[in-house]
Protein backbone atom coordinates (compact mmCIF):
# COMPACT_ATOMS: atom_id res chain seq x y z
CA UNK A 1 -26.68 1.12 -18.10
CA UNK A 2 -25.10 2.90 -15.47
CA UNK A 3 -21.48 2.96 -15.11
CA UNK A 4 -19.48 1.48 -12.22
CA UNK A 5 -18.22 5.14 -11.20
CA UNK A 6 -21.34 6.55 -11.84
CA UNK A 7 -23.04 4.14 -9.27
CA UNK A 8 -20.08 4.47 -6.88
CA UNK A 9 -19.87 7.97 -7.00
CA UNK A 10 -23.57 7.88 -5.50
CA UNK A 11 -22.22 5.57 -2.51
CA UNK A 12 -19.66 8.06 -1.90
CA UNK A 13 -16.51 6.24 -3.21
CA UNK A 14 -13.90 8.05 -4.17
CA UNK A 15 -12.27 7.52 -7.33
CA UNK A 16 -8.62 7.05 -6.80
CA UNK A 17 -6.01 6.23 -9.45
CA UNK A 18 -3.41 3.45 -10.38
CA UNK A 19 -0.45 2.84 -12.36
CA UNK A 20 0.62 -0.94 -13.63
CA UNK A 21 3.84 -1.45 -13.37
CA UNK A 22 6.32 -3.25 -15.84
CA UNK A 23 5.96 -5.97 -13.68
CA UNK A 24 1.95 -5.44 -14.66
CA UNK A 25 1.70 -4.81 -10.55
CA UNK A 26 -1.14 -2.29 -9.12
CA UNK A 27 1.34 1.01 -8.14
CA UNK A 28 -1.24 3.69 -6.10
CA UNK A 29 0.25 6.88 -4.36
CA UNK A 30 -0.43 7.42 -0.74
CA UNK A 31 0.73 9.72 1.97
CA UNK A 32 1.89 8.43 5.14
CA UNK A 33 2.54 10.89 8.13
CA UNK A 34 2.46 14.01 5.66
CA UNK A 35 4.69 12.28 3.15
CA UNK A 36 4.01 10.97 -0.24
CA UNK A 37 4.89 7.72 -1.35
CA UNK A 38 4.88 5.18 -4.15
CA UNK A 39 3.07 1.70 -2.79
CA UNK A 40 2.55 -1.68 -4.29
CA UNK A 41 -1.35 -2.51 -4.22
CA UNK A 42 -1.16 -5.97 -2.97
CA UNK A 43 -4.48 -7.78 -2.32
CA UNK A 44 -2.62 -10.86 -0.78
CA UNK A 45 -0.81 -9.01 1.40
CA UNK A 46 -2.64 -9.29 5.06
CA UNK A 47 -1.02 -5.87 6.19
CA UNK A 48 0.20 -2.24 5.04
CA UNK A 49 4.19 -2.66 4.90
CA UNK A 50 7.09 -0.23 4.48
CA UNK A 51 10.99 -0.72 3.72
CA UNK A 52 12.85 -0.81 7.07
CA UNK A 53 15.19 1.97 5.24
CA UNK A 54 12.05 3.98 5.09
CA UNK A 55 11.69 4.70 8.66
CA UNK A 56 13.29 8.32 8.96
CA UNK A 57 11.51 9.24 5.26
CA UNK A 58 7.87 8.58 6.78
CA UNK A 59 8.66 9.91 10.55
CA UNK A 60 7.94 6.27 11.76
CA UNK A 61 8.32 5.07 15.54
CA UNK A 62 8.94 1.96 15.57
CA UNK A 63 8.80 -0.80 18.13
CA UNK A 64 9.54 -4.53 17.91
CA UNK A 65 7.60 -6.94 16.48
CA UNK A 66 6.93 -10.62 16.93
CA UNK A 67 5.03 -10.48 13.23
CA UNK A 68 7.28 -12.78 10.46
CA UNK A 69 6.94 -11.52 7.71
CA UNK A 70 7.05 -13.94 3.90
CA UNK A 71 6.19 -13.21 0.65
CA UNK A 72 8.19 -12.60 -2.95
CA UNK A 73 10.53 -15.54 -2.34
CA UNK A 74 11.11 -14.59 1.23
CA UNK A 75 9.79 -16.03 4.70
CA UNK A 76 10.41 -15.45 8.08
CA UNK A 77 11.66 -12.27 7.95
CA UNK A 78 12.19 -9.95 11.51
CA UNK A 79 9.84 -7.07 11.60
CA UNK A 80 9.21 -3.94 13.48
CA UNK A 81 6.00 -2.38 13.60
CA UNK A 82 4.78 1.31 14.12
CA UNK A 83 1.70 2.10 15.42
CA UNK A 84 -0.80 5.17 15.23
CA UNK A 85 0.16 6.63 11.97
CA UNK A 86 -1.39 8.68 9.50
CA UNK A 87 -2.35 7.57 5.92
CA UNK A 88 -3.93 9.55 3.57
CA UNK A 89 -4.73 7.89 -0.18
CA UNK A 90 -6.62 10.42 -2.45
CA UNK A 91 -9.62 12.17 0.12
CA UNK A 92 -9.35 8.85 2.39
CA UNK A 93 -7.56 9.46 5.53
CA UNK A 94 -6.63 7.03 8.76
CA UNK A 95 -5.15 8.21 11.65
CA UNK A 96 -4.95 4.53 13.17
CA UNK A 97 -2.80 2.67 10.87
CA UNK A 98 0.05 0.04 11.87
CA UNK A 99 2.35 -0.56 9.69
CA UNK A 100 4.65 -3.69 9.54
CA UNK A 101 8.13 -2.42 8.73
CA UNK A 102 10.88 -5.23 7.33
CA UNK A 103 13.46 -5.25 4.56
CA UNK A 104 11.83 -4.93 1.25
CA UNK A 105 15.24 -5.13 -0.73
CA UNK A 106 14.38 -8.32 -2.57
CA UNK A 107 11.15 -6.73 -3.99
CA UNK A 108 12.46 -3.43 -5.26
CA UNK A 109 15.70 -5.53 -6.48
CA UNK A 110 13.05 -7.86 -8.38
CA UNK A 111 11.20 -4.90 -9.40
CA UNK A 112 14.07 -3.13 -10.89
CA UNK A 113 15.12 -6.19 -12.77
CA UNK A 114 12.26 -6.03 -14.74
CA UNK A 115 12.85 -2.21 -15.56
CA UNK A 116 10.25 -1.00 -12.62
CA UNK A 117 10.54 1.57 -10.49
CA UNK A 118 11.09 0.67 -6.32
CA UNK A 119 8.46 1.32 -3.90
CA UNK A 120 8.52 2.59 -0.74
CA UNK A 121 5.98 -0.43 0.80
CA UNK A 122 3.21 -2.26 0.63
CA UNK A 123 -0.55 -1.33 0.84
CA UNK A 124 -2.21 -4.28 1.99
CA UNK A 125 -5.46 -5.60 2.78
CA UNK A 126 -5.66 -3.82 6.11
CA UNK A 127 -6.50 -0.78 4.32
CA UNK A 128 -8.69 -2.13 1.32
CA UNK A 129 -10.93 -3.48 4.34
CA UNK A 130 -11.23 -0.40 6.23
CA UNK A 131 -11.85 1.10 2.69
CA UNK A 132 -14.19 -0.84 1.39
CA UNK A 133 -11.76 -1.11 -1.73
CA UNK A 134 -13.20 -1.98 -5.29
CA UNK A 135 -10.60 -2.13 -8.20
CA UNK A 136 -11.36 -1.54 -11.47
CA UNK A 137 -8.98 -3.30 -13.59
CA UNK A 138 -10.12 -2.01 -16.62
CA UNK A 139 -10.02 1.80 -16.03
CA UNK A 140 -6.36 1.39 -13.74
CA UNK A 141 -8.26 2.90 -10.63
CA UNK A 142 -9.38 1.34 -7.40
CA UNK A 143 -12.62 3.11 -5.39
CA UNK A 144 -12.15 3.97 -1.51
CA UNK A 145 -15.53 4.85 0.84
């Protein structure tokens, strides 16, 4: 029997891959505008999100929003957005990618509670469409086409 990275690799996925946190969340690595970065895999999240105090650190422009944002015990957050970015996660690259941009203080706060490290954002199911994402639980990696 075949292997699930051996059949990938044929359907030219890349094999890209990803820590679990304390918090036993999916951590990946990304670059965003030429600068690396620590993101939250988050399958429930609808879009690809970054700390408002991130901004200057990823060269963002941002513009306003009329996006709430909700999730990990908060809702109806004020967002910005920035449009037209680069991401770049293993050999994947984007150059179209909006990011949602809101305060992400309650999730690194929660995260270092449990002795986790904070992330710089969120990488949401925007980009594991576009990707064609499969995860593979089992060997900590996810697979990007």
């Amino acid at each position: 029997m075949s292997t699930l990275y051996k059949i990938l690799k044929k359907k030219n996925y890349q094999k890209i891959p990803l820590q679990i946190t304390a918090t036993n969340h999916l951590e990946i690595k990304a670059e965003i505008n030429g600068i690396m970065g620590c993101f939250i895999l988050d399958t429930g999240a609808s879009n690809t999100c970054i700390g408002l105090d991130k901004i200057d650190f990823f060269k963002l422009i941002s513009e306003a929003s009329d996006i709430k944002a909700a999730g990990a015990g908060a809702s109806n957050m004020e967002t910005l957005t920035s449009n037209k970015n680069i991401i770049k996660i293993g050999k994947w690259k984007s150059k179209k990618l909006q990011i949602v941009l809101f305060d992400l203080s309650h999730v690194n706060e929660a995260l270092t509670s449990h002795s986790a490290t904070s992330v710089d954002g969120i990488i949401g199911a925007d980009v594991l469409k576009k990707t064609k994402a499969i995860i593979d639980y089992r060997n900590k990696c996810i697979y990007l086409k």
